[in-house]
PDB file of N, CA and C in Angstrom:
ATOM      1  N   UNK A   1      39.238 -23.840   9.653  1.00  0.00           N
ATOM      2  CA  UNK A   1      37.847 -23.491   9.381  1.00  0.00           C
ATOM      3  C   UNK A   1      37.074 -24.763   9.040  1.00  0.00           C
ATOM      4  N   UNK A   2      35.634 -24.890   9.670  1.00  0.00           N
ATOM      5  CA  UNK A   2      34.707 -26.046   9.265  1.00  0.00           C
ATOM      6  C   UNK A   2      34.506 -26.010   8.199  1.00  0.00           C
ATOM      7  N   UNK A   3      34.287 -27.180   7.175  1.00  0.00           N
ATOM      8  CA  UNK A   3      33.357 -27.142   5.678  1.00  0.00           C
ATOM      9  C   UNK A   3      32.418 -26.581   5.394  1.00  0.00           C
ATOM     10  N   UNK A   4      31.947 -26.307   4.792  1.00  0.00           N
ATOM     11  CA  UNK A   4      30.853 -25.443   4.697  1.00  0.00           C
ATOM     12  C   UNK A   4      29.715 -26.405   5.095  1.00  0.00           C
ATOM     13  N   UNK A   5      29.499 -28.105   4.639  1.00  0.00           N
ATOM     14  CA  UNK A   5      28.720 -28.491   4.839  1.00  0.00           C
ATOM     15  C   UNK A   5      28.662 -28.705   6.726  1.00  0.00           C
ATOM     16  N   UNK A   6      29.268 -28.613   7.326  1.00  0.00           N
ATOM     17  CA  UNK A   6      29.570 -29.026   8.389  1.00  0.00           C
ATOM     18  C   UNK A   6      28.658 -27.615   9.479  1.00  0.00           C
ATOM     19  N   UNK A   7      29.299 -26.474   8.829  1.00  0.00           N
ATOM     20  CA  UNK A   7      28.591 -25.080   9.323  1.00  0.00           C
ATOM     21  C   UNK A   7      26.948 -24.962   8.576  1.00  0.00           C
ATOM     22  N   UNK A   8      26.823 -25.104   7.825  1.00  0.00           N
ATOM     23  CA  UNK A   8      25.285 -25.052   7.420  1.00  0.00           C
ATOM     24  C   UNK A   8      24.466 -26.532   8.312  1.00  0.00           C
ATOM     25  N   UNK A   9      25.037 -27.553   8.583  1.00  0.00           N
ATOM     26  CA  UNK A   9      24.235 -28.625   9.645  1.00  0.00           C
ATOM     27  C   UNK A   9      24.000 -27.731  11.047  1.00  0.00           C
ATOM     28  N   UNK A  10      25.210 -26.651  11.326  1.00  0.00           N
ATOM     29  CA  UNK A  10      25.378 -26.405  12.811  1.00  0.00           C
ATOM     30  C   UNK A  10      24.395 -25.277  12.800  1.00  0.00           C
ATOM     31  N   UNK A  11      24.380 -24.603  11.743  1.00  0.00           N
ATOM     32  CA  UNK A  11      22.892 -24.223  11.253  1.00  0.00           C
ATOM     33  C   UNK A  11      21.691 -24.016  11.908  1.00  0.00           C
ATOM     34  N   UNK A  12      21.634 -24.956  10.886  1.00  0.00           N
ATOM     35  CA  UNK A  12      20.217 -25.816  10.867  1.00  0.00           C
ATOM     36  C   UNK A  12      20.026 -26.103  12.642  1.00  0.00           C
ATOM     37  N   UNK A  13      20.738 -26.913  13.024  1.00  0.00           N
ATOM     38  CA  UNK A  13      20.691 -27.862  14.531  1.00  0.00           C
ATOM     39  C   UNK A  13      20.363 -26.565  15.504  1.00  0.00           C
ATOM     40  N   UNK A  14      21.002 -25.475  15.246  1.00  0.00           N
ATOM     41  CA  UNK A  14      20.380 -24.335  16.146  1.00  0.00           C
ATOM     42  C   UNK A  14      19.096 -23.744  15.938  1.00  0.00           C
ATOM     43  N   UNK A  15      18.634 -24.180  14.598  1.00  0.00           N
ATOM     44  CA  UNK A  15      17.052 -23.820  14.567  1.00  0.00           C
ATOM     45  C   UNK A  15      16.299 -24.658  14.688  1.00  0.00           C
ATOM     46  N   UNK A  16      16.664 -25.472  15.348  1.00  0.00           N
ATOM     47  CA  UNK A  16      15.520 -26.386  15.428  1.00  0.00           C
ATOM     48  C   UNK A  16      14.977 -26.600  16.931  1.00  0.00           C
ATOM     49  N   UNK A  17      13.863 -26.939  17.336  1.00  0.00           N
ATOM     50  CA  UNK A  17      13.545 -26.738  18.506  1.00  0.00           C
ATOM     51  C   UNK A  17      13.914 -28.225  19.154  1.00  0.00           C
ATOM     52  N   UNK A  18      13.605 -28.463  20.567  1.00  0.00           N
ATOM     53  CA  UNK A  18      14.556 -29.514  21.152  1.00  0.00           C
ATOM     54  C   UNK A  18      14.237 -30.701  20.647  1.00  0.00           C
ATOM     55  N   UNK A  19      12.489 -31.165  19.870  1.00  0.00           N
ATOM     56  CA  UNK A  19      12.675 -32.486  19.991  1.00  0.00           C
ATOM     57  C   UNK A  19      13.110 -32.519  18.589  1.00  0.00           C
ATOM     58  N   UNK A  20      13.300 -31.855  17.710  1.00  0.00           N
ATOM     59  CA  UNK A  20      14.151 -31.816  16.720  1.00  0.00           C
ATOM     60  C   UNK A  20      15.194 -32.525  16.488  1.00  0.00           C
ATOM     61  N   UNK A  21      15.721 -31.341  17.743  1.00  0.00           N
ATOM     62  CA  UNK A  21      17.412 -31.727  17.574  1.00  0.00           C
ATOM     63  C   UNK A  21      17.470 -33.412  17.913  1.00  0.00           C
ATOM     64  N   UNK A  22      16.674 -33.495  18.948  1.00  0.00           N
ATOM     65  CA  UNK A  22      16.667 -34.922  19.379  1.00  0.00           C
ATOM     66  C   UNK A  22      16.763 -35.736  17.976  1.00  0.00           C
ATOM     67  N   UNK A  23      15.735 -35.712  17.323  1.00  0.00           N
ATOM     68  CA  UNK A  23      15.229 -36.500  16.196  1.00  0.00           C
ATOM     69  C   UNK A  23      16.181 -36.502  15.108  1.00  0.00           C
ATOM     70  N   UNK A  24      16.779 -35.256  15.311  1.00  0.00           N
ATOM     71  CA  UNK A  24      18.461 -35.139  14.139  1.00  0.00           C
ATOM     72  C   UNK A  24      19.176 -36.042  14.731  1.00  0.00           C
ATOM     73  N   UNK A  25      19.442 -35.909  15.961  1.00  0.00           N
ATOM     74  CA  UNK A  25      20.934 -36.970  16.471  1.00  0.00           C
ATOM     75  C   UNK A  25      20.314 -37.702  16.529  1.00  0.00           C
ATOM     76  N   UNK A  26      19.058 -38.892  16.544  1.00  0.00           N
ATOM     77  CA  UNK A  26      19.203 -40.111  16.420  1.00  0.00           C
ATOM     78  C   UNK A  26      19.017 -40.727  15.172  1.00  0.00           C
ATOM     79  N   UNK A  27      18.790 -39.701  14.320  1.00  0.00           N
ATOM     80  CA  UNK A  27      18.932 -40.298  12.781  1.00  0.00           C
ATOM     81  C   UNK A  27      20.572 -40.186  12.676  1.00  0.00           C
ATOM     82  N   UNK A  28      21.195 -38.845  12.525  1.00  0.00           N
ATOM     83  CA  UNK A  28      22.605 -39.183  12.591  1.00  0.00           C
ATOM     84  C   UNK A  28      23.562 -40.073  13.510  1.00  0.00           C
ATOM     85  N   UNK A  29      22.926 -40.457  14.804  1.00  0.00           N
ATOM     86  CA  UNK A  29      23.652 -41.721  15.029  1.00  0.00           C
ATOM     87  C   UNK A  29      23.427 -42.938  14.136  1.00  0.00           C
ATOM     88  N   UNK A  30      21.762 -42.934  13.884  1.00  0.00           N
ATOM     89  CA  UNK A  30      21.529 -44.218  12.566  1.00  0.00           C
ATOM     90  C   UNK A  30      22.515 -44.273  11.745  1.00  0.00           C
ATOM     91  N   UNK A  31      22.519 -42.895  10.756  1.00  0.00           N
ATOM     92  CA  UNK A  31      23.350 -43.118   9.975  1.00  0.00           C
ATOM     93  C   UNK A  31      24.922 -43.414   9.746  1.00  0.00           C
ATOM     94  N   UNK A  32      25.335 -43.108  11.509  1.00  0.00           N
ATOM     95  CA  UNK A  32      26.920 -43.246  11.504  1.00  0.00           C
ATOM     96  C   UNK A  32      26.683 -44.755  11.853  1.00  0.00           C
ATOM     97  N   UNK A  33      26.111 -45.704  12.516  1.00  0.00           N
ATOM     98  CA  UNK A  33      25.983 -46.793  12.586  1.00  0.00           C
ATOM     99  C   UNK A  33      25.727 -47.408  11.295  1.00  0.00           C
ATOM    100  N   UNK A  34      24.928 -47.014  11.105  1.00  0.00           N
ATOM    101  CA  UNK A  34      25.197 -48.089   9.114  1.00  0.00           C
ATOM    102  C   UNK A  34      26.344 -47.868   8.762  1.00  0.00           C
ATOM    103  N   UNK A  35      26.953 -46.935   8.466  1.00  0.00           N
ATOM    104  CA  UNK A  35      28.206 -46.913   7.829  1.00  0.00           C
ATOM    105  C   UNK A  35      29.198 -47.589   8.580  1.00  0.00           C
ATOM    106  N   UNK A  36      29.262 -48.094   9.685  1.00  0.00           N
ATOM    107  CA  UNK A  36      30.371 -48.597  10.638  1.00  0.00           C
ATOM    108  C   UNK A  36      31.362 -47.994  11.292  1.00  0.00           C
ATOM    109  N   UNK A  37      30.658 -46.594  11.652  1.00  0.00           N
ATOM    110  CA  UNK A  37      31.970 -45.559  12.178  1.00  0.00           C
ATOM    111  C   UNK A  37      32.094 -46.271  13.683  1.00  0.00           C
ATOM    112  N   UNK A  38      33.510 -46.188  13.791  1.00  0.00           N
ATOM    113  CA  UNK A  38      33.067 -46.851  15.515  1.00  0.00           C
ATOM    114  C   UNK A  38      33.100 -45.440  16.266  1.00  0.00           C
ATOM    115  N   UNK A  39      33.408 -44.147  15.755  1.00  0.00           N
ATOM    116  CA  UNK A  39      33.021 -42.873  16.631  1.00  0.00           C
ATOM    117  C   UNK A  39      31.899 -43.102  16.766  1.00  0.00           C
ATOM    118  N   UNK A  40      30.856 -43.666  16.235  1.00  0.00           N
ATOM    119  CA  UNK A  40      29.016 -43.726  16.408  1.00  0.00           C
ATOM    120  C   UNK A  40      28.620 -43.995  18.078  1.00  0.00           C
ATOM    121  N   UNK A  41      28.060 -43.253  18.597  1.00  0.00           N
ATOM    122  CA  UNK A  41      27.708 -43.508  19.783  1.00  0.00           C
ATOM    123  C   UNK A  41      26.107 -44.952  19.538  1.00  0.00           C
ATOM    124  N   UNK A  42      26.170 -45.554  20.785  1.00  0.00           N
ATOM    125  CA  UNK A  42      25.631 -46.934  20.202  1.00  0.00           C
ATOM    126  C   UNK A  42      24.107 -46.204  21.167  1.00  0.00           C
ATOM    127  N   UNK A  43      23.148 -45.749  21.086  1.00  0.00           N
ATOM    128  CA  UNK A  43      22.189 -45.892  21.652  1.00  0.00           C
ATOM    129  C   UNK A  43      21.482 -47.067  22.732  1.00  0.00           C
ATOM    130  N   UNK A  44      21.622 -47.235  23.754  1.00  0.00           N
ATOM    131  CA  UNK A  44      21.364 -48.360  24.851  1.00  0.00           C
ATOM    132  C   UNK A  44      19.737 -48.153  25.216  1.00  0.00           C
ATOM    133  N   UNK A  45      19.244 -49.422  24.592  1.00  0.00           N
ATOM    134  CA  UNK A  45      17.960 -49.519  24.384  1.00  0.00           C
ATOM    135  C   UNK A  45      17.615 -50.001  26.114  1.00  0.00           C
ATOM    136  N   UNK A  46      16.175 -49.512  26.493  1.00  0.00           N
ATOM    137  CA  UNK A  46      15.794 -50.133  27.276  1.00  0.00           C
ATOM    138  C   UNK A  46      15.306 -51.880  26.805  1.00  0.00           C
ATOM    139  N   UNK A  47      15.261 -52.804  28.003  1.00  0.00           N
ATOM    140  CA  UNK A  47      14.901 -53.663  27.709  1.00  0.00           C
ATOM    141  C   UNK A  47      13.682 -54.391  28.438  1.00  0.00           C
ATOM    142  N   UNK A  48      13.330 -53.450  28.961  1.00  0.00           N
ATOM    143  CA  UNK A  48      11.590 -53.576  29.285  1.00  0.00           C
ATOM    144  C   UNK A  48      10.932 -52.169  29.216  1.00  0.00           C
ATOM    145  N   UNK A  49       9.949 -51.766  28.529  1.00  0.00           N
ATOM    146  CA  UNK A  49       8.821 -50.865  28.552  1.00  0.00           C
ATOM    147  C   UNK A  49       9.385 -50.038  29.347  1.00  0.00           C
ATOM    148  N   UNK A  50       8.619 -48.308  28.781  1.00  0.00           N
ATOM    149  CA  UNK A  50       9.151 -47.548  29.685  1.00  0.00           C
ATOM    150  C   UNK A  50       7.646 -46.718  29.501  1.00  0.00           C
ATOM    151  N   UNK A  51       6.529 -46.867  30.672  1.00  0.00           N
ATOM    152  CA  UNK A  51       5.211 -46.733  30.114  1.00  0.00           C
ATOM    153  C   UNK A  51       5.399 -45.520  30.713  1.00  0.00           C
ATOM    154  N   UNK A  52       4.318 -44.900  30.085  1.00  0.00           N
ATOM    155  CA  UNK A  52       3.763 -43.904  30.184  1.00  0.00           C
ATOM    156  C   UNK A  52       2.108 -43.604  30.289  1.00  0.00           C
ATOM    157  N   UNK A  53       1.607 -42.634  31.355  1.00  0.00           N
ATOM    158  CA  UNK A  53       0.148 -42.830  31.469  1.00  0.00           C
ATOM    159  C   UNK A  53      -0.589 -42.673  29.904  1.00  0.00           C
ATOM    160  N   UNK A  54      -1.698 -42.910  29.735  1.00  0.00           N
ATOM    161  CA  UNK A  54      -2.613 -42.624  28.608  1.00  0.00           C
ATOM    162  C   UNK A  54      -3.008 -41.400  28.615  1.00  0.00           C
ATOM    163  N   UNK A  55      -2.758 -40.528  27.723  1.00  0.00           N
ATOM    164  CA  UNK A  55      -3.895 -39.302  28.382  1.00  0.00           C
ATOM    165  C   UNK A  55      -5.506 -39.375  27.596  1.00  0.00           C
ATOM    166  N   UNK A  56      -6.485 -39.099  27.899  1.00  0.00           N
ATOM    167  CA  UNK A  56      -7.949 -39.267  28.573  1.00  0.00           C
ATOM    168  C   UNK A  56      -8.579 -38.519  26.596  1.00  0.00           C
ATOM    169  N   UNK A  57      -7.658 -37.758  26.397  1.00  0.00           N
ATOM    170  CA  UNK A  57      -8.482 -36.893  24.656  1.00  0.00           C
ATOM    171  C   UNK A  57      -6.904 -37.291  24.103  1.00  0.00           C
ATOM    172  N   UNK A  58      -6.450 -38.192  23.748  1.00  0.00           N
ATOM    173  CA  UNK A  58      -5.005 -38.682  23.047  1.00  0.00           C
ATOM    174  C   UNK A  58      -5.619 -39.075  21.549  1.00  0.00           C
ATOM    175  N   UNK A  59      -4.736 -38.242  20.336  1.00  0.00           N
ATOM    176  CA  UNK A  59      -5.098 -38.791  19.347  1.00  0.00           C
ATOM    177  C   UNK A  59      -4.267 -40.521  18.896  1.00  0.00           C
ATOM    178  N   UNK A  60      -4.348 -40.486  17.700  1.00  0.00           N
ATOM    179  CA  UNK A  60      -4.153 -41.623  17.358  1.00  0.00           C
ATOM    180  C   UNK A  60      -2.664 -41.836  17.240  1.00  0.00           C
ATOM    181  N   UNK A  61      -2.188 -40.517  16.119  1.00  0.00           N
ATOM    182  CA  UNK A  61      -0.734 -40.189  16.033  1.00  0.00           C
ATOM    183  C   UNK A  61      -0.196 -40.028  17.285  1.00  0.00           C
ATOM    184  N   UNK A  62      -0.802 -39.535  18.014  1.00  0.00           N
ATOM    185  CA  UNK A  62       0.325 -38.808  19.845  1.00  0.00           C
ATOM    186  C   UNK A  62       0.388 -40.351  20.094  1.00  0.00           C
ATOM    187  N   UNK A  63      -0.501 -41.074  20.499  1.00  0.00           N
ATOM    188  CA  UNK A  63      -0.185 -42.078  20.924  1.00  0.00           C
ATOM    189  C   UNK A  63       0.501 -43.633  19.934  1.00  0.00           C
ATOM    190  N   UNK A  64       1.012 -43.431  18.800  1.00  0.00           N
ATOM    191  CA  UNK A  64       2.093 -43.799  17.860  1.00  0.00           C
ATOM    192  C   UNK A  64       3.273 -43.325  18.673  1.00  0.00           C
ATOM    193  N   UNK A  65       3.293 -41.926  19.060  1.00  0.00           N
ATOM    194  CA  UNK A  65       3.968 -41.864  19.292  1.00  0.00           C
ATOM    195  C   UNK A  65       4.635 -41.628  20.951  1.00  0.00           C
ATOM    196  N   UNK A  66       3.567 -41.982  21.416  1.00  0.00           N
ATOM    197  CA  UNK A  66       3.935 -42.252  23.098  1.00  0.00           C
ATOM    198  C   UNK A  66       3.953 -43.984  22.895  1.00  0.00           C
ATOM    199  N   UNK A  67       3.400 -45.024  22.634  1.00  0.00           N
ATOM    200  CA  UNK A  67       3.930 -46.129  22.256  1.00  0.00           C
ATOM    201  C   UNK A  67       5.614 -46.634  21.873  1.00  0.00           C
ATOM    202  N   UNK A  68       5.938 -46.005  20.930  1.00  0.00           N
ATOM    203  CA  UNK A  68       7.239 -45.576  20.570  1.00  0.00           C
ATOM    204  C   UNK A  68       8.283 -45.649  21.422  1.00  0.00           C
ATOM    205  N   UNK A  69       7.906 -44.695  22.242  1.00  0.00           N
ATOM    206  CA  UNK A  69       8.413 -44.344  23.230  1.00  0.00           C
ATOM    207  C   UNK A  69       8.222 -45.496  24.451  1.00  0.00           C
ATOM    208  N   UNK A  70       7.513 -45.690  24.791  1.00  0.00           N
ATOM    209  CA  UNK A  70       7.014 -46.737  25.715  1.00  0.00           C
ATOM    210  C   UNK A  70       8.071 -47.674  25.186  1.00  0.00           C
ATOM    211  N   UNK A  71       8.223 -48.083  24.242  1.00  0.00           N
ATOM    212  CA  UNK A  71       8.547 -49.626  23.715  1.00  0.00           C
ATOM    213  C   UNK A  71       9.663 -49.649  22.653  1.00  0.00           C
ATOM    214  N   UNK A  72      10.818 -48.785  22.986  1.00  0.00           N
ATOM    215  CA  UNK A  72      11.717 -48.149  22.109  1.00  0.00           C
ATOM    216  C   UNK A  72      12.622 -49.082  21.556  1.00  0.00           C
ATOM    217  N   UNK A  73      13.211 -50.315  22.620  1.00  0.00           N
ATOM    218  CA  UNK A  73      13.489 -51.646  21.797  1.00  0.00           C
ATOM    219  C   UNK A  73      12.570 -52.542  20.335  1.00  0.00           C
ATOM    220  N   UNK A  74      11.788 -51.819  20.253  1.00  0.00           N
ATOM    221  CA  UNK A  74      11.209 -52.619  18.948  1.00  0.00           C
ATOM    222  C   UNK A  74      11.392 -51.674  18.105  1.00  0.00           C
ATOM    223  N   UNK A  75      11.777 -52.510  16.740  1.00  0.00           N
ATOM    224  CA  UNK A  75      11.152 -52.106  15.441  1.00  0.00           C
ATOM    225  C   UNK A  75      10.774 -51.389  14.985  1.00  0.00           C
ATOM    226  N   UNK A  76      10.421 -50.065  14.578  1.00  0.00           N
ATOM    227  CA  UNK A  76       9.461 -49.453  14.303  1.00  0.00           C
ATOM    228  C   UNK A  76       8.921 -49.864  12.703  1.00  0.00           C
ATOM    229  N   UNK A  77       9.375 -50.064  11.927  1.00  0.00           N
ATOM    230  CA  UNK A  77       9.587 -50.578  10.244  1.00  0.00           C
ATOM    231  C   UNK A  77       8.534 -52.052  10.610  1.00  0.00           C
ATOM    232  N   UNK A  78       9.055 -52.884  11.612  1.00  0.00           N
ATOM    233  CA  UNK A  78       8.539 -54.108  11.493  1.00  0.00           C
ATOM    234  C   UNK A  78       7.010 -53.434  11.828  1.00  0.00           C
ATOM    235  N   UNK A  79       6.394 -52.753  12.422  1.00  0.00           N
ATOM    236  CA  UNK A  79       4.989 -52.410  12.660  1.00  0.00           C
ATOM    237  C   UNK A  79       4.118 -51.740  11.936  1.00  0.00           C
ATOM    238  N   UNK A  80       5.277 -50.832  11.448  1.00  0.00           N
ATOM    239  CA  UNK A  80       4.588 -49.788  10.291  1.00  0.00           C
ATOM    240  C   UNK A  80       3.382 -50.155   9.595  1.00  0.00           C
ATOM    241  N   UNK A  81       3.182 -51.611   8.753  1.00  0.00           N
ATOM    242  CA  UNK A  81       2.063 -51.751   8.165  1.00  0.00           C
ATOM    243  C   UNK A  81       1.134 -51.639   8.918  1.00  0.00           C
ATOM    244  N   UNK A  82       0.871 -52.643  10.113  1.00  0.00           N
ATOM    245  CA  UNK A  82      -0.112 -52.837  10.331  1.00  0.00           C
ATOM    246  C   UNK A  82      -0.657 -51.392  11.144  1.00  0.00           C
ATOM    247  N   UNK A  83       0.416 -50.385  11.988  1.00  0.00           N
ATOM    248  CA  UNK A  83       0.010 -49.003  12.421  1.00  0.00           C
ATOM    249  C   UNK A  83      -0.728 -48.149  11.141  1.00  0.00           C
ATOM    250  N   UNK A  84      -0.127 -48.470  10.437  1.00  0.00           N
ATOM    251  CA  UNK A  84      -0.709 -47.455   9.198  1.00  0.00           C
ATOM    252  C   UNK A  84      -2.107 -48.062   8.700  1.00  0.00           C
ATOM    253  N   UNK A  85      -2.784 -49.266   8.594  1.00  0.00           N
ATOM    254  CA  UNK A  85      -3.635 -49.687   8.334  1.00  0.00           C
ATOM    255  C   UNK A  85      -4.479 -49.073   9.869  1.00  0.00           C
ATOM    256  N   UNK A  86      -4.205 -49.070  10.792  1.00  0.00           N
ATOM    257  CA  UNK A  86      -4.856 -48.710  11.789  1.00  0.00           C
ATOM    258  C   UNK A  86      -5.188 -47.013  12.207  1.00  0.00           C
ATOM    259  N   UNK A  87      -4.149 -46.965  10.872  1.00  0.00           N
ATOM    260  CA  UNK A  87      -4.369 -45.127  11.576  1.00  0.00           C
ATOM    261  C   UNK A  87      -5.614 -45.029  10.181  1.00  0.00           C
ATOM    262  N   UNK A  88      -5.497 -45.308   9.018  1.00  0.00           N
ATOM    263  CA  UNK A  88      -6.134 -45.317   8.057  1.00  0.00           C
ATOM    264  C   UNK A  88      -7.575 -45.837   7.814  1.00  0.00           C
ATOM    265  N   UNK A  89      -7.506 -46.453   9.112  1.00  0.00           N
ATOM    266  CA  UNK A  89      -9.257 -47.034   9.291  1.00  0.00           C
ATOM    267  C   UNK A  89     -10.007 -46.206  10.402  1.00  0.00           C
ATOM    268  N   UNK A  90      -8.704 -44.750  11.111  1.00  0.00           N
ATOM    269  CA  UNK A  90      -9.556 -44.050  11.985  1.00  0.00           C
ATOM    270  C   UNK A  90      -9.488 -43.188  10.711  1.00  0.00           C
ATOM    271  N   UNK A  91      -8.756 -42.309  10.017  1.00  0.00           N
ATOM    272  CA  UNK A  91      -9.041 -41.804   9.140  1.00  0.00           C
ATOM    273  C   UNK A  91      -9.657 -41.844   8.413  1.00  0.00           C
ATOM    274  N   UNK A  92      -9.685 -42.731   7.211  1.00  0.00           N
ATOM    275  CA  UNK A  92     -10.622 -42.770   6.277  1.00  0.00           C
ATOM    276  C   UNK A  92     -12.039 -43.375   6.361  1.00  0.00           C
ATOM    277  N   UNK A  93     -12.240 -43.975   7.564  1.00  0.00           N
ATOM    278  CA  UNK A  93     -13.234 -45.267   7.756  1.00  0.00           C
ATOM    279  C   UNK A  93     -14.168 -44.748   8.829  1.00  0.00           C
ATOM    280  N   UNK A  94     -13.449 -43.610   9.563  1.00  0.00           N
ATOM    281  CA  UNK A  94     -14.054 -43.058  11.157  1.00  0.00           C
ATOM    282  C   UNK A  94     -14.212 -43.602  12.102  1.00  0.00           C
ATOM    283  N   UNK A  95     -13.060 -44.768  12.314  1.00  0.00           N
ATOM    284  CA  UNK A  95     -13.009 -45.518  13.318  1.00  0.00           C
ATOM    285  C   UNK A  95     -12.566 -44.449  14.317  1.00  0.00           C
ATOM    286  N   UNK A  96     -13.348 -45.214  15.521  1.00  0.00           N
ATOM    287  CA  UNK A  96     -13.719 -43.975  16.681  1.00  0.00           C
ATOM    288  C   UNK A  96     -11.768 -44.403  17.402  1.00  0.00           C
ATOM    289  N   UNK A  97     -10.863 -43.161  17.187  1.00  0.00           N
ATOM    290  CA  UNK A  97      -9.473 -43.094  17.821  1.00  0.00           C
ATOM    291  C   UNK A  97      -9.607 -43.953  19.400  1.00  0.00           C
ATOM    292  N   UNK A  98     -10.086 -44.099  20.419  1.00  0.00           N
ATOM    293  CA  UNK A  98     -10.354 -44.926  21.299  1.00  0.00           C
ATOM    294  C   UNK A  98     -10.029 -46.228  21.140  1.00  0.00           C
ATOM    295  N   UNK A  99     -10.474 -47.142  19.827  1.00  0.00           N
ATOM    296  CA  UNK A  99     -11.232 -48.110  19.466  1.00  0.00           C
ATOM    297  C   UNK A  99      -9.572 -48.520  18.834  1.00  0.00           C
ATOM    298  N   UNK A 100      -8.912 -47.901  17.830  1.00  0.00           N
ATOM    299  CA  UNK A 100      -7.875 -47.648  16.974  1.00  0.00           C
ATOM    300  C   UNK A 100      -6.845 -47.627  18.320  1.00  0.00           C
ATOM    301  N   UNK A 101      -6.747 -46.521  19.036  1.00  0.00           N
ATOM    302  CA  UNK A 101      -5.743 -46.847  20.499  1.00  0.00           C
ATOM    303  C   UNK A 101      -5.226 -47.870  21.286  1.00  0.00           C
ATOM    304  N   UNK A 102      -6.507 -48.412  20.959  1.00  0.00           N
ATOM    305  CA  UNK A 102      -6.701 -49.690  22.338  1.00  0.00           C
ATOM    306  C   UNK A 102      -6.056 -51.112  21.173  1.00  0.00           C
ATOM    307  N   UNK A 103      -6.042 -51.374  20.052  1.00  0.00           N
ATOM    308  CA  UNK A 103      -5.453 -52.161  19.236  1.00  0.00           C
ATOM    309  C   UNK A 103      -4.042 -51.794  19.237  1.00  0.00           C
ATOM    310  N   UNK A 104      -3.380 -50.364  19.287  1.00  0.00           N
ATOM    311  CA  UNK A 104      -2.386 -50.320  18.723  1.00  0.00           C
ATOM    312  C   UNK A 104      -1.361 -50.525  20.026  1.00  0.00           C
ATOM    313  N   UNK A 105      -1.729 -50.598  21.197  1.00  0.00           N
ATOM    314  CA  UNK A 105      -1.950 -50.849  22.496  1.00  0.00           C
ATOM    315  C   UNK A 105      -1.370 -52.418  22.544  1.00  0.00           C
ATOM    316  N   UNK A 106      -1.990 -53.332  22.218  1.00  0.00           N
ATOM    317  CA  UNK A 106      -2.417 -54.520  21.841  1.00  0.00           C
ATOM    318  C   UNK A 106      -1.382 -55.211  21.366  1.00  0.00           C
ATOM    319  N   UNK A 107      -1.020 -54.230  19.834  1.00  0.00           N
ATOM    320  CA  UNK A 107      -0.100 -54.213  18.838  1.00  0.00           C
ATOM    321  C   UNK A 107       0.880 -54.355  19.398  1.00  0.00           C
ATOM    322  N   UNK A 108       1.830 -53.500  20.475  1.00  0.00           N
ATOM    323  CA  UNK A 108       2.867 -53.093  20.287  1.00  0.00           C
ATOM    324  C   UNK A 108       3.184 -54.001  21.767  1.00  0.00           C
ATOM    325  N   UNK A 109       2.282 -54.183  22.431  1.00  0.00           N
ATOM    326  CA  UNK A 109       2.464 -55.571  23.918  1.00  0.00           C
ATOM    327  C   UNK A 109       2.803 -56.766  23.461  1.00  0.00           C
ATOM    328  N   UNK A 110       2.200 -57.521  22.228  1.00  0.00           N
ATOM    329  CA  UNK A 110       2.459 -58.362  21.390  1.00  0.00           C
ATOM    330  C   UNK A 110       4.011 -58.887  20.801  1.00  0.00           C
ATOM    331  N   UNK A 111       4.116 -57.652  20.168  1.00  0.00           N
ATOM    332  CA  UNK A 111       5.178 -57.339  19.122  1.00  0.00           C
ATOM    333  C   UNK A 111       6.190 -57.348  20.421  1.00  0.00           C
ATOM    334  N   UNK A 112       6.221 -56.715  21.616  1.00  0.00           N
ATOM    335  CA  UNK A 112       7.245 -57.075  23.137  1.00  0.00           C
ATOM    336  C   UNK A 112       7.176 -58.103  23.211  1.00  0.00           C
ATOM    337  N   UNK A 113       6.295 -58.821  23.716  1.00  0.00           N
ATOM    338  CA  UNK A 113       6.372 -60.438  23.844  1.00  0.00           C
ATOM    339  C   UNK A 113       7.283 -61.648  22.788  1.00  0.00           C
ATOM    340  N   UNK A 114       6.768 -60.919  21.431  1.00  0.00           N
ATOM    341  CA  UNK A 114       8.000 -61.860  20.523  1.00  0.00           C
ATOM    342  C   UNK A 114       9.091 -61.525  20.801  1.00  0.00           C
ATOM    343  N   UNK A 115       9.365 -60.054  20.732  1.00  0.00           N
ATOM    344  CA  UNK A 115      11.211 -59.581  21.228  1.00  0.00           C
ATOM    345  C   UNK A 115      11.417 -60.326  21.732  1.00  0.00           C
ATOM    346  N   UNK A 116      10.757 -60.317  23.030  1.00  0.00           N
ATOM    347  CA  UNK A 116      11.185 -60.859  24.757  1.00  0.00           C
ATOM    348  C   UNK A 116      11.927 -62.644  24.263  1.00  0.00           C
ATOM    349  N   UNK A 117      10.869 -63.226  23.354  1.00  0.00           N
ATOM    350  CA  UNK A 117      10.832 -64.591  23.309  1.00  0.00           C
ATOM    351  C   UNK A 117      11.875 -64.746  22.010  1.00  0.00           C
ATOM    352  N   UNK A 118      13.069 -63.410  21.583  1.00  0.00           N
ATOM    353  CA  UNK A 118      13.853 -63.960  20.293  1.00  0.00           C
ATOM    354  C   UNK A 118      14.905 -63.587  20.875  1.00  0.00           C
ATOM    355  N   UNK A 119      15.132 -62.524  22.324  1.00  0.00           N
ATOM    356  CA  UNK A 119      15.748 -62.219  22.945  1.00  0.00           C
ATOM    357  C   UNK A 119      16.196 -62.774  24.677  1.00  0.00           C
TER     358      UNK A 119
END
């Protein structure tokens, strides 16, 4: 018989809808990788951009998180400040999301270019 903790994860993982589950297994691969399990499956990063069109009414967050995605070899921690200062000046400031897009755009072509040039 499974642990109990083991059956309450298998749980959970069935209620969750797909990009969920997604978002569970790549934190639990994170976490089996910190610990040094070598069962950890190693995630194989792309190593150039994997773009995706813009869509035309995209908020600020969707496109955090189509960026992300686009550019999945970087960082996300190393950007965080300056994304969050950028989401926080369409938020609190009413910077027009367009205006905020097109920087974070900017941001994250940049932030490729150093990879590219440490890699």
């Amino acid at each position: 018989m499974r642990p109990a903790a083991e059956r309450r994860l298998s749980k959970l993982f069935r209620s969750l809808d797909d990009s969920s589950r997604q978002t569970l297994l790549d934190f639990a691969e994170f976490l089996a990788s910190r610990s040094g399990n070598a069962e950890a499956e190693q995630p194989v990063l792309p190593t150039e951009p994997v773009p995706e069109p813009r869509p035309m009414d995209e908020s600020v967050v969707a496109a955090i998180k189509r960026l992300r995605r686009t550019y999945p070899m970087l960082e996300g921690a190393t950007m965080l400040n300056h994304a969050s200062s950028l989401m926080a000046a369409h938020v609190l400031q009413g910077r027009a999301a367009r205006d905020v897009i097109d920087e974070l755009e900017t941001l994250f072509a940049e932030r490729f270019e150093a990879y590219k040039g440490r890699n």
